[in-house]
C-alpha atoms as a PDB file:
ATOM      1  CA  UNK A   1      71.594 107.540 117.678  1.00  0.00           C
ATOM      2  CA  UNK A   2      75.207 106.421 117.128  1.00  0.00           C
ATOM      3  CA  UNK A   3      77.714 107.476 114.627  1.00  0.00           C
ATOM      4  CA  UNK A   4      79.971 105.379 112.540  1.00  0.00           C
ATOM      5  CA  UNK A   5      83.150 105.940 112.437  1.00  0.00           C
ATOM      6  CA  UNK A   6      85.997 103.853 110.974  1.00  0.00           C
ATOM      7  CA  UNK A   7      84.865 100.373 112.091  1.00  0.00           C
ATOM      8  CA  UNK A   8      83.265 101.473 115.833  1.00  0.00           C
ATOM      9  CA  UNK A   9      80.064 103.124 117.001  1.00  0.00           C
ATOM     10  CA  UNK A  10      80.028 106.092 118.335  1.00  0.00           C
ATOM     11  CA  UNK A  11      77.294 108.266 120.290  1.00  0.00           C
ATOM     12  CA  UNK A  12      76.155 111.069 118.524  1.00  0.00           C
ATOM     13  CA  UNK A  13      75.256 114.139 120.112  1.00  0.00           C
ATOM     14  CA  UNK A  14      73.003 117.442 118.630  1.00  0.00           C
ATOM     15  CA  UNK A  15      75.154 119.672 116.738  1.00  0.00           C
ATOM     16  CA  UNK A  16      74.304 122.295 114.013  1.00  0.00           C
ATOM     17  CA  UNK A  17      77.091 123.389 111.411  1.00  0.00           C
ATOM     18  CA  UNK A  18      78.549 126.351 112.461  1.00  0.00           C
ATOM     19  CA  UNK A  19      80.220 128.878 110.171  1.00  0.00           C
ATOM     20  CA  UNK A  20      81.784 125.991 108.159  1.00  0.00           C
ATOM     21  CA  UNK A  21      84.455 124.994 110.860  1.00  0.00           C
ATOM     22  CA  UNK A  22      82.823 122.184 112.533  1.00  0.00           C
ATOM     23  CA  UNK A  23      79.680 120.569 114.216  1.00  0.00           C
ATOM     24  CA  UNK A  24      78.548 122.098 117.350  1.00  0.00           C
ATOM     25  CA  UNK A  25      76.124 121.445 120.077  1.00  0.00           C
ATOM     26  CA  UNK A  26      75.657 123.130 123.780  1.00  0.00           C
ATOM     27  CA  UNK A  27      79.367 124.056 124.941  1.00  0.00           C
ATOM     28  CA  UNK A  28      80.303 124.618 128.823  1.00  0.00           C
ATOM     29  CA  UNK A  29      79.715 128.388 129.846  1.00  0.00           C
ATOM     30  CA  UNK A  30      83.233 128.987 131.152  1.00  0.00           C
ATOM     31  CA  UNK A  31      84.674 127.067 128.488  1.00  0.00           C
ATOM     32  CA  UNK A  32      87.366 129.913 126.474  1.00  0.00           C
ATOM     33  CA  UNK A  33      86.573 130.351 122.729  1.00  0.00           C
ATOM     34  CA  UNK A  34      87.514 127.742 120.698  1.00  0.00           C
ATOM     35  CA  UNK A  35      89.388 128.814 117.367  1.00  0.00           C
ATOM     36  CA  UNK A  36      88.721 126.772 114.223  1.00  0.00           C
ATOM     37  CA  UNK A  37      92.101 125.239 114.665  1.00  0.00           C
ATOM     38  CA  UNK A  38      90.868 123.820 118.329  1.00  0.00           C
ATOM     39  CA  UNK A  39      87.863 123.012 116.780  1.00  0.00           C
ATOM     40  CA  UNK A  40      89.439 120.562 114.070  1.00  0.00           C
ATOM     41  CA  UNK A  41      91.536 119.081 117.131  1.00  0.00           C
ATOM     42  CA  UNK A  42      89.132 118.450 118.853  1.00  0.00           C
ATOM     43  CA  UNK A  43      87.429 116.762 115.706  1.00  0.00           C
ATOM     44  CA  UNK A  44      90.126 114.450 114.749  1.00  0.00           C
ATOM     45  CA  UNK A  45      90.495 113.568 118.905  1.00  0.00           C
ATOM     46  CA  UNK A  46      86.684 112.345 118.970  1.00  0.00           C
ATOM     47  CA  UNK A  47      88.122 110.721 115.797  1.00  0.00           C
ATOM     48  CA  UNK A  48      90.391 108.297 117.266  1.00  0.00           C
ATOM     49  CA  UNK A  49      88.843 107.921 120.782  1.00  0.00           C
ATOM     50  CA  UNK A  50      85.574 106.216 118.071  1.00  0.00           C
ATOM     51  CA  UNK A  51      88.007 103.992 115.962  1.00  0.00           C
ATOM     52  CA  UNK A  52      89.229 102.652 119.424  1.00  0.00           C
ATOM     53  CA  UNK A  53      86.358 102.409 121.096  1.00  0.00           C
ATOM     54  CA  UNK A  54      86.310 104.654 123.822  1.00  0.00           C
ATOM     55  CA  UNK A  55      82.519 105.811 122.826  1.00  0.00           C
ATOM     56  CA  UNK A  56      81.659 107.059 126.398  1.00  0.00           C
ATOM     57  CA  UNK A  57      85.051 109.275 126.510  1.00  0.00           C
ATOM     58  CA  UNK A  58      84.064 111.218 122.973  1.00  0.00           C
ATOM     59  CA  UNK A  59      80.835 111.353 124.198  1.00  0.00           C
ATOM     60  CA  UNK A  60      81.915 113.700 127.193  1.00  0.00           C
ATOM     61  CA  UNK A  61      84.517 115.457 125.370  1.00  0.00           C
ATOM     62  CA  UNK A  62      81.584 116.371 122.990  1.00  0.00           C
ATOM     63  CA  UNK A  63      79.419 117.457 125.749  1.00  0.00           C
ATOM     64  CA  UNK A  64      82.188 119.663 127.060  1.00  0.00           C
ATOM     65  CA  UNK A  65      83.398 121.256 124.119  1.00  0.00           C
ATOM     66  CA  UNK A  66      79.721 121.549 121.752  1.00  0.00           C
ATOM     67  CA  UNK A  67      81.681 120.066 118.921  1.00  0.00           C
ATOM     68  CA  UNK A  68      80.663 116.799 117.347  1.00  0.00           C
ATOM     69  CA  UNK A  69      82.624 114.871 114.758  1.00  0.00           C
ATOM     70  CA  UNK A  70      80.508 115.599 111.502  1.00  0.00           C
ATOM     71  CA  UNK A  71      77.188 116.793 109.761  1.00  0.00           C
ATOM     72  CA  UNK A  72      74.029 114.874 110.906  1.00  0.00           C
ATOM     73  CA  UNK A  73      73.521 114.030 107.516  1.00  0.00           C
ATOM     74  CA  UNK A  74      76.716 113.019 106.743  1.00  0.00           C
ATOM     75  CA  UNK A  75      76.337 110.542 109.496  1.00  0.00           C
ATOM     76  CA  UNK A  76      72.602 109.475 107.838  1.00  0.00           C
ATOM     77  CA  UNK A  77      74.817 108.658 104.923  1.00  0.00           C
ATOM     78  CA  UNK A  78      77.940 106.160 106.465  1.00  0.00           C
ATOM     79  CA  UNK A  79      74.736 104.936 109.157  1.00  0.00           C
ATOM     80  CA  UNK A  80      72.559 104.101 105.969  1.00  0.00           C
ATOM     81  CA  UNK A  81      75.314 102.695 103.831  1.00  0.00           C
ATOM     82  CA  UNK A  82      76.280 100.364 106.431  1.00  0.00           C
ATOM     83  CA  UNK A  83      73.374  99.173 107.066  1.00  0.00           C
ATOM     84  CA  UNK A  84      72.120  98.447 103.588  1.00  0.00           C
ATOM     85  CA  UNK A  85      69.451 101.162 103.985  1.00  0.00           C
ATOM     86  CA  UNK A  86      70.041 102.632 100.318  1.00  0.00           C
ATOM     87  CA  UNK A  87      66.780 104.825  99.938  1.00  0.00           C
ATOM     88  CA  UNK A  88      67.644 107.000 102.868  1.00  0.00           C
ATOM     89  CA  UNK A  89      71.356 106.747 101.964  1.00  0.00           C
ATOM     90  CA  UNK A  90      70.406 108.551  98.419  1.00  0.00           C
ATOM     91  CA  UNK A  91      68.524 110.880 100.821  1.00  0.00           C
ATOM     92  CA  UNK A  92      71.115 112.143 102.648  1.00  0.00           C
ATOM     93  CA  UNK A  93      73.268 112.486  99.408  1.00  0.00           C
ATOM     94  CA  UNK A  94      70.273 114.484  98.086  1.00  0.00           C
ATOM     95  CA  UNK A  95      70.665 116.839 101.495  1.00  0.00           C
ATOM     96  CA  UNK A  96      74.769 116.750 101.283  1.00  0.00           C
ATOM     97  CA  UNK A  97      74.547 117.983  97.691  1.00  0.00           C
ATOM     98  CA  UNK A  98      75.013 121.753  98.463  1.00  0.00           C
ATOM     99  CA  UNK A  99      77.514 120.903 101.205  1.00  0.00           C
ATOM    100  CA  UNK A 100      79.352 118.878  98.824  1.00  0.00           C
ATOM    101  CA  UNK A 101      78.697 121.186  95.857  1.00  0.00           C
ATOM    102  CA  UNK A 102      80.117 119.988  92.945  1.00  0.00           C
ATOM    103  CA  UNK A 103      77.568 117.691  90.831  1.00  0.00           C
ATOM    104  CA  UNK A 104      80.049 115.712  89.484  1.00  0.00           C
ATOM    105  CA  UNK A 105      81.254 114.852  92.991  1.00  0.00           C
ATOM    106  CA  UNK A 106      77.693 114.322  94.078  1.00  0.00           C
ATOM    107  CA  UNK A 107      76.830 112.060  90.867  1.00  0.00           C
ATOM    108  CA  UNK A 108      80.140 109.410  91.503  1.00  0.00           C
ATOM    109  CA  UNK A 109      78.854 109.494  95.204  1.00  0.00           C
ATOM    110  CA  UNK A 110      75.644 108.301  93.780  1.00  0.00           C
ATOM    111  CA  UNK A 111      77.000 106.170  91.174  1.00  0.00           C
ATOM    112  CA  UNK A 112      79.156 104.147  93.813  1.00  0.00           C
ATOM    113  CA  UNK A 113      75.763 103.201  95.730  1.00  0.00           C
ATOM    114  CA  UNK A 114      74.280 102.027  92.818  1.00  0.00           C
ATOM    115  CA  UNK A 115      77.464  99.767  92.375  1.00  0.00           C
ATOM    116  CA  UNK A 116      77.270  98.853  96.036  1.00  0.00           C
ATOM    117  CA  UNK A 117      73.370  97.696  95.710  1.00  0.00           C
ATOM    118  CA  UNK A 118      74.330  95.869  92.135  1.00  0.00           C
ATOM    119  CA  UNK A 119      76.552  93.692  93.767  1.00  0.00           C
ATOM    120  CA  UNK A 120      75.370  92.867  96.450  1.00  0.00           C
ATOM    121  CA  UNK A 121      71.851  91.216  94.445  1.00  0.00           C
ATOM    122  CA  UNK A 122      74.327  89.516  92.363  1.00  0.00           C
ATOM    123  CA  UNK A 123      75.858  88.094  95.237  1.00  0.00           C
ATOM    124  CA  UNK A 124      72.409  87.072  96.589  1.00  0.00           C
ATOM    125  CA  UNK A 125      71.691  85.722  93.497  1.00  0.00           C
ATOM    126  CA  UNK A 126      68.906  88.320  92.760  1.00  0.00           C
ATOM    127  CA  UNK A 127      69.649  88.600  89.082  1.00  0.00           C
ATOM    128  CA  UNK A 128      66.431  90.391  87.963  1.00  0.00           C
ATOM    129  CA  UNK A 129      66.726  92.987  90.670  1.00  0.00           C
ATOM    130  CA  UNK A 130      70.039  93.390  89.115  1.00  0.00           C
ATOM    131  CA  UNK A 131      69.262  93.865  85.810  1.00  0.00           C
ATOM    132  CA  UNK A 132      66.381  96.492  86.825  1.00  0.00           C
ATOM    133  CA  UNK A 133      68.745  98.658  88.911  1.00  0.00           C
ATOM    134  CA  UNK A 134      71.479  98.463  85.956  1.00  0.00           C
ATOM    135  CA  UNK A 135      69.047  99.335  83.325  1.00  0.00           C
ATOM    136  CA  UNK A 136      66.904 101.699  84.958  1.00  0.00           C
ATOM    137  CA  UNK A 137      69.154 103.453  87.882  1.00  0.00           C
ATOM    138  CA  UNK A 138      72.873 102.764  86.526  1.00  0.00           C
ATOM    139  CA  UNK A 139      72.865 103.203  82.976  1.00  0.00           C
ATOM    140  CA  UNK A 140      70.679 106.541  82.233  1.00  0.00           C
ATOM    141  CA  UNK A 141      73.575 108.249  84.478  1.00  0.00           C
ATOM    142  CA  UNK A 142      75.719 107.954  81.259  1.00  0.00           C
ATOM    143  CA  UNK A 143      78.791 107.840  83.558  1.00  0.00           C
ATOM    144  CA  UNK A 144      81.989 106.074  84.077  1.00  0.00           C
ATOM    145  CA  UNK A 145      80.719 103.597  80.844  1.00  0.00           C
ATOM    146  CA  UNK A 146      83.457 101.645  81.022  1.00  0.00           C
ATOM    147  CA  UNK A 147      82.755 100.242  84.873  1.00  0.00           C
ATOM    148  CA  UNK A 148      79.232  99.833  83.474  1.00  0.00           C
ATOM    149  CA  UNK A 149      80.411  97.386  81.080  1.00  0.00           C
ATOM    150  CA  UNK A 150      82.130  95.486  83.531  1.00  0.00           C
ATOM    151  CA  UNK A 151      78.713  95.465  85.679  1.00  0.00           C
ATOM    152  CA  UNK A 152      76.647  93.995  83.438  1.00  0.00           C
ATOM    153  CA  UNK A 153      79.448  91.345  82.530  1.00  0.00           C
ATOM    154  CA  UNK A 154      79.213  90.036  85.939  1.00  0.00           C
ATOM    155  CA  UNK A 155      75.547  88.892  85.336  1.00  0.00           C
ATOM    156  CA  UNK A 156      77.214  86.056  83.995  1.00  0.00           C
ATOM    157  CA  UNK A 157      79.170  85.253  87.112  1.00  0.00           C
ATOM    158  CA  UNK A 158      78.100  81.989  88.457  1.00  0.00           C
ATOM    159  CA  UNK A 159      79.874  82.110  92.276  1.00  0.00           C
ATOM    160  CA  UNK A 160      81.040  84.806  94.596  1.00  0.00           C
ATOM    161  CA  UNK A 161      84.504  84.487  93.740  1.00  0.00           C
ATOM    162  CA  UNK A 162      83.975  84.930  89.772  1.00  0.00           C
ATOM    163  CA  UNK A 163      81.712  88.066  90.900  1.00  0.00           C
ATOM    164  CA  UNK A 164      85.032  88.978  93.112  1.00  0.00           C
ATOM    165  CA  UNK A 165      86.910  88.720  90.837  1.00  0.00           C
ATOM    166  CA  UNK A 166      85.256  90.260  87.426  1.00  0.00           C
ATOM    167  CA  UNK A 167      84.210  93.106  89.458  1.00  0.00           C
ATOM    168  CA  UNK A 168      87.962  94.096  90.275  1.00  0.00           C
ATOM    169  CA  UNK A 169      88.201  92.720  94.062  1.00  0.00           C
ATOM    170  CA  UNK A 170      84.765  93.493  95.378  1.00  0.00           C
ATOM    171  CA  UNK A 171      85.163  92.275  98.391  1.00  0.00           C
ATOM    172  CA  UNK A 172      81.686  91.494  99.621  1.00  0.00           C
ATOM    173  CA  UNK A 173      78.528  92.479 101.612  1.00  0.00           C
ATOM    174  CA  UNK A 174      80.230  90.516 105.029  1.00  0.00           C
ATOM    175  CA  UNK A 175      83.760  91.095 104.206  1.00  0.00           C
ATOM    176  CA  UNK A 176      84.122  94.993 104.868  1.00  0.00           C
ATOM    177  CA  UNK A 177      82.734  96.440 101.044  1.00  0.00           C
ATOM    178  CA  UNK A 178      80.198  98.734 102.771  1.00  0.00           C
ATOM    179  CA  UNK A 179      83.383 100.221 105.253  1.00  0.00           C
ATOM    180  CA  UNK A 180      84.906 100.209 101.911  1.00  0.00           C
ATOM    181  CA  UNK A 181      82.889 102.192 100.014  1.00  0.00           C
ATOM    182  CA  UNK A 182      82.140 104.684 103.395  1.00  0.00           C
ATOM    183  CA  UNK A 183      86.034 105.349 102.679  1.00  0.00           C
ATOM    184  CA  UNK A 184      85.825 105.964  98.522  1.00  0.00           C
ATOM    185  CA  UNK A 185      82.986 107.968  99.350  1.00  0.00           C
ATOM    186  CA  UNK A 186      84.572 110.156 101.675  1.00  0.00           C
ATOM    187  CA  UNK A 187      87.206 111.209  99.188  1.00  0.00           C
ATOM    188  CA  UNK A 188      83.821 113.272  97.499  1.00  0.00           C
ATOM    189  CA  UNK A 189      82.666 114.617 100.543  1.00  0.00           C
ATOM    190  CA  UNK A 190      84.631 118.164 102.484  1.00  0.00           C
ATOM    191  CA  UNK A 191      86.164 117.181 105.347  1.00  0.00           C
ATOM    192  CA  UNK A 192      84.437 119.717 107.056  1.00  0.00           C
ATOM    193  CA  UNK A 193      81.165 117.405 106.481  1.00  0.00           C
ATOM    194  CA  UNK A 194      82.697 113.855 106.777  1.00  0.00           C
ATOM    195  CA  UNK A 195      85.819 113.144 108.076  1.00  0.00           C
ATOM    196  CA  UNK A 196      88.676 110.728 106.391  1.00  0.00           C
ATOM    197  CA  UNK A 197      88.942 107.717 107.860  1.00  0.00           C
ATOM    198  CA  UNK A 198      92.193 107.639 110.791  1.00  0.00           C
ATOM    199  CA  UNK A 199      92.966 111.222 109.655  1.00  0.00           C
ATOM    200  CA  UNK A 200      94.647 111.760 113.012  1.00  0.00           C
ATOM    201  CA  UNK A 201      97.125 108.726 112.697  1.00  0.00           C
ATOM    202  CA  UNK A 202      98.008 109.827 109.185  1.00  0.00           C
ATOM    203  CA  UNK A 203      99.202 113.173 110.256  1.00  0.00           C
ATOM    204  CA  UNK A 204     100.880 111.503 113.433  1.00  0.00           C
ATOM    205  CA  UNK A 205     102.657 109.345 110.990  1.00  0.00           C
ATOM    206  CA  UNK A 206     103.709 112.009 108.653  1.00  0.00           C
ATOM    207  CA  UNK A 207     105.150 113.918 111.101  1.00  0.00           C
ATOM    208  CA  UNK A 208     106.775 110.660 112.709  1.00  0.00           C
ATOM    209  CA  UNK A 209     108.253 110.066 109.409  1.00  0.00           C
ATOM    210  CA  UNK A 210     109.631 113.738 108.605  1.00  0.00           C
ATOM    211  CA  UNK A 211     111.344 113.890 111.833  1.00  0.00           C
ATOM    212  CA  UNK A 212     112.917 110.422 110.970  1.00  0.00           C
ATOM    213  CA  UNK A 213     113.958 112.138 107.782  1.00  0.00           C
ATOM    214  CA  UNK A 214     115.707 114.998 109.255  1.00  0.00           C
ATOM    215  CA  UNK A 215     117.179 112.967 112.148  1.00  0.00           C
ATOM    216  CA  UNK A 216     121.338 113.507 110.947  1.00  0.00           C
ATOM    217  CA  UNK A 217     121.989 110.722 113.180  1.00  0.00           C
ATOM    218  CA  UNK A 218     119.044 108.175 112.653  1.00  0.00           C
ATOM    219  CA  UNK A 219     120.957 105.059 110.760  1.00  0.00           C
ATOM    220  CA  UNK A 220     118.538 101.809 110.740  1.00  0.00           C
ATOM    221  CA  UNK A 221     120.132  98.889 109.539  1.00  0.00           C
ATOM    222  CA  UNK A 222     120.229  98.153 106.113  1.00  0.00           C
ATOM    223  CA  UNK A 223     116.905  96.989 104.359  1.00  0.00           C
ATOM    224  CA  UNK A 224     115.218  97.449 107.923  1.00  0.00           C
ATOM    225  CA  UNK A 225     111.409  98.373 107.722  1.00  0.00           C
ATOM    226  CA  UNK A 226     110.960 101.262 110.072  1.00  0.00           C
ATOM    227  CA  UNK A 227     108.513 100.338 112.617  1.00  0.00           C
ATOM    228  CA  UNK A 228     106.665 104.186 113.223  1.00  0.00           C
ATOM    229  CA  UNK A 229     104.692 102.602 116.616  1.00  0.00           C
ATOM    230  CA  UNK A 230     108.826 102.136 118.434  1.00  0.00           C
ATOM    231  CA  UNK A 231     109.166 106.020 117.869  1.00  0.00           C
ATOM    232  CA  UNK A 232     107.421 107.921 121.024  1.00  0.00           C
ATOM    233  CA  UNK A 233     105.579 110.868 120.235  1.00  0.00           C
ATOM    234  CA  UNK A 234     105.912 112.691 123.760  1.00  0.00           C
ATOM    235  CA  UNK A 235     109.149 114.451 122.477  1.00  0.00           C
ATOM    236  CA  UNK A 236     110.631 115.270 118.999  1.00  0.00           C
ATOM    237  CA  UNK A 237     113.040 111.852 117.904  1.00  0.00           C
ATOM    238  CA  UNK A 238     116.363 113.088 118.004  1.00  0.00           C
ATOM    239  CA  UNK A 239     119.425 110.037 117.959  1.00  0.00           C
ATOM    240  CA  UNK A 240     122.422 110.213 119.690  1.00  0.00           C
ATOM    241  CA  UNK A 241     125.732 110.191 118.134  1.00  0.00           C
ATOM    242  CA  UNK A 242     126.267 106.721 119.553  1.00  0.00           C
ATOM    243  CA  UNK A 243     124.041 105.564 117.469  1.00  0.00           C
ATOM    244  CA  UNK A 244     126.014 106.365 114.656  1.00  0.00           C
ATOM    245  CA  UNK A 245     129.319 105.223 113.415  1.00  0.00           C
ATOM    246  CA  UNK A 246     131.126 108.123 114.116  1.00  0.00           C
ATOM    247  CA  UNK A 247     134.484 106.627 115.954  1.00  0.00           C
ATOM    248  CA  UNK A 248     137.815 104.636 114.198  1.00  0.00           C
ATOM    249  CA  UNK A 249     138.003 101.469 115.741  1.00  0.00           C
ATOM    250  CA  UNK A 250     140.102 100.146 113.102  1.00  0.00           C
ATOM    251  CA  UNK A 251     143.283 101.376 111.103  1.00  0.00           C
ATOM    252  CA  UNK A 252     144.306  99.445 108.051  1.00  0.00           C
ATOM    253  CA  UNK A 253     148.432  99.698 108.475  1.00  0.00           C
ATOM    254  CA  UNK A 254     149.130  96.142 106.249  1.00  0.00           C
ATOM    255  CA  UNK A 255     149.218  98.268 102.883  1.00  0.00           C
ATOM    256  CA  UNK A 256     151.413  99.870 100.935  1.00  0.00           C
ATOM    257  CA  UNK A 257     150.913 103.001  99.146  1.00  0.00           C
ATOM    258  CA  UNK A 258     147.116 104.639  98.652  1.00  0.00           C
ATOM    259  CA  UNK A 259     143.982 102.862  99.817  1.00  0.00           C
ATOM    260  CA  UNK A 260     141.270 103.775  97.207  1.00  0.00           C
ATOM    261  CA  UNK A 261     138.556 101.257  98.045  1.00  0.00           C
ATOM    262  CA  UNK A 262     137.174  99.716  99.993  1.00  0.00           C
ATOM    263  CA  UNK A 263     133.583  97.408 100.738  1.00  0.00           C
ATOM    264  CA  UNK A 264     132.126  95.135 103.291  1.00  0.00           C
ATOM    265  CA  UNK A 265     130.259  91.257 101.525  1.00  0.00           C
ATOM    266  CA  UNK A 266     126.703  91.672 102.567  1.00  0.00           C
ATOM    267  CA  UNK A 267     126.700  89.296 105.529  1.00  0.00           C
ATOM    268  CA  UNK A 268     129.193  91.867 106.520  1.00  0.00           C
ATOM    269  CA  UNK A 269     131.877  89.287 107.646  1.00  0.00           C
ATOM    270  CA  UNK A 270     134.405  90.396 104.959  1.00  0.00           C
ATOM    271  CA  UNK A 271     136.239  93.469 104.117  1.00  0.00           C
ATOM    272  CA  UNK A 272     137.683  93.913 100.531  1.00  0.00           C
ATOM    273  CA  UNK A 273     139.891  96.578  99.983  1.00  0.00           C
ATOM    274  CA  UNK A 274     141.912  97.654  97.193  1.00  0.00           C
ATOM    275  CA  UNK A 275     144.627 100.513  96.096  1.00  0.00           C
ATOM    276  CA  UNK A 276     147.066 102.257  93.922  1.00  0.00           C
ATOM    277  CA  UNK A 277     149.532  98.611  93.760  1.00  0.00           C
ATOM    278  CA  UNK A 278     146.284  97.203  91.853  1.00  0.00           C
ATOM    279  CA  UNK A 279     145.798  94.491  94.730  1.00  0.00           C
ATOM    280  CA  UNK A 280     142.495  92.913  96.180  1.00  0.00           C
ATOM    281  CA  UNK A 281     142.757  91.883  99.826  1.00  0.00           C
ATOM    282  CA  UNK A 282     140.006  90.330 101.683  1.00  0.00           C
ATOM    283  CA  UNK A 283     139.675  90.807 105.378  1.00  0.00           C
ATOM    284  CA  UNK A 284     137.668  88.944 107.899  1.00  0.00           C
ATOM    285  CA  UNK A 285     135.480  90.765 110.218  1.00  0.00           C
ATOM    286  CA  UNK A 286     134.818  89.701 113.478  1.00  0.00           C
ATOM    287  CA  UNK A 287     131.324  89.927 113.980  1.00  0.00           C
ATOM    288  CA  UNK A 288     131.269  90.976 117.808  1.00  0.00           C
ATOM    289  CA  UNK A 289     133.830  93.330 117.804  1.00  0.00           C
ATOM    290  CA  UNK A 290     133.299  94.839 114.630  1.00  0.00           C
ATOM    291  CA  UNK A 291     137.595  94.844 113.486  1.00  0.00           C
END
């Protein structure tokens, strides 16, 4: 059996859930205990080695450790959703209920297959199998009315991009919906079931970007966009003070009097500066040596 995970397969091992920290199966004997906190490490590391591929590495650091990335049913559920198996998709929803536990939760995961299943017949041009679902599956949940409304309007779409487009950027059966909707319905499920998608990389990044935050000496240039892959992550980020401007290289001696302002054009070839005699002057800079 393989999981899915992100966009990649992954092996799936046996596991039971264990005191609501994680998924385990048969752990090496002389292994040390693993705390919940190693346990959720060790989650969001199987994680990542999935999304890029490396199934045959996850699959060994399962078989070491006895942990597994989520609930067997959990996988059912992103395994049948991808694959357009919607019966057994409902089925696992129907066994991730009590996991999940709130009904309203459970109701919008149920809701959003129904949506999945409506489009996609509309998009195969199976109108009356549309219609039936919408009138006999969608509609008696007496939920989210006003997306119902916009369902039924797209029975009067002719192609796939009026369907697109009516029903708010749906993006397709081939063109990632189904990973799409795996994602929206993850936001209903614990994590301790089912995982966020690259939940790993987002706290990477977070971190990446607090320490950029706190960094007294970190001065991109203007209007830069930060590029978060150029910062390692095998020490803390930390710049130098030659990174900053933090030595004169220039004195201003031509004026008389105070100096009270003073600003650079945005090219940053001209210096304008003005003081206390009410005069403007204008400098050149000289781009390489910065005077």
């Amino acid at each position: 059996m393989f999981e899915h995970n992100g966009d990649v397969l992954c092996p799936q091992l046996n596991g039971t859930l264990s005191n609501g920290v994680g998924l385990f199966g048969t752990k090496q004997s002389n292994m040390r205990e693993l705390h919940s906190r190693d346990v959720e490490m060790l989650r969001l590391i199987g994680q990542y080695l999935c999304d890029k591929g490396l199934n045959g590495a996850y699959a060994q650091l399962s078989r070491e450790s006895g942990v597994s990335l989520e609930h067997d049913d959990a996988t059912e559920l992103r395994h049948a959703t991808l694959e357009g198996r919607w019966s057994d998709a409902h089925a696992a929803v129907d066994r991730l209920a009590p996991l999940i536990g709130d009904p309203e939760s459970v109701d919008e995961v149920r809701f959003l297959l129904l949506e999945q299943r409506f489009l996609e017949h509309l998009e195969a041009n199976e109108v009356m199998p549309a219609v039936t679902l919408l009138r006999n599956q969608i509609t008696p949940m007496q939920r989210n009315t006003e997306r119902v409304h916009t369902l039924a309007s797209c029975l009067m779409c002719r192609t796939a991009a009026e369907l697109s487009a009516q029903a708010g950027g749906w993006a397709g059966k081939d063109a990632g919906s189904r990973l799409q909707l795996i994602n929206r319905i993850q936001a209903f499920v614990p994590a301790q079931t089912m995982l966020p998608p690259r939940r790993l990389e987002e706290l990477i990044e977070e971190s990446v970007r607090s320490q950029l935050s706190t960094c007294i000496f970190h001065n991109p240039p203007l209007g830069s966009t930060i590029d978060l892959d150029s910062v390692s992550l095998l020490q803390r980020h930390s710049c130098g003070m030659y990174n900053f401007p933090a030595f004169c290289i220039q004195t201003l001696h031509q004026r008389d009097g105070e100096l009270w302002l003073c600003q650079f054009s945005p090219d940053g070839c001209y210096l304008a500066v003005g003081g206390k005699d009410a005069n403007v002057d204008v400098l050149r800079v000289d781009a390489k040596r910065h005077t």
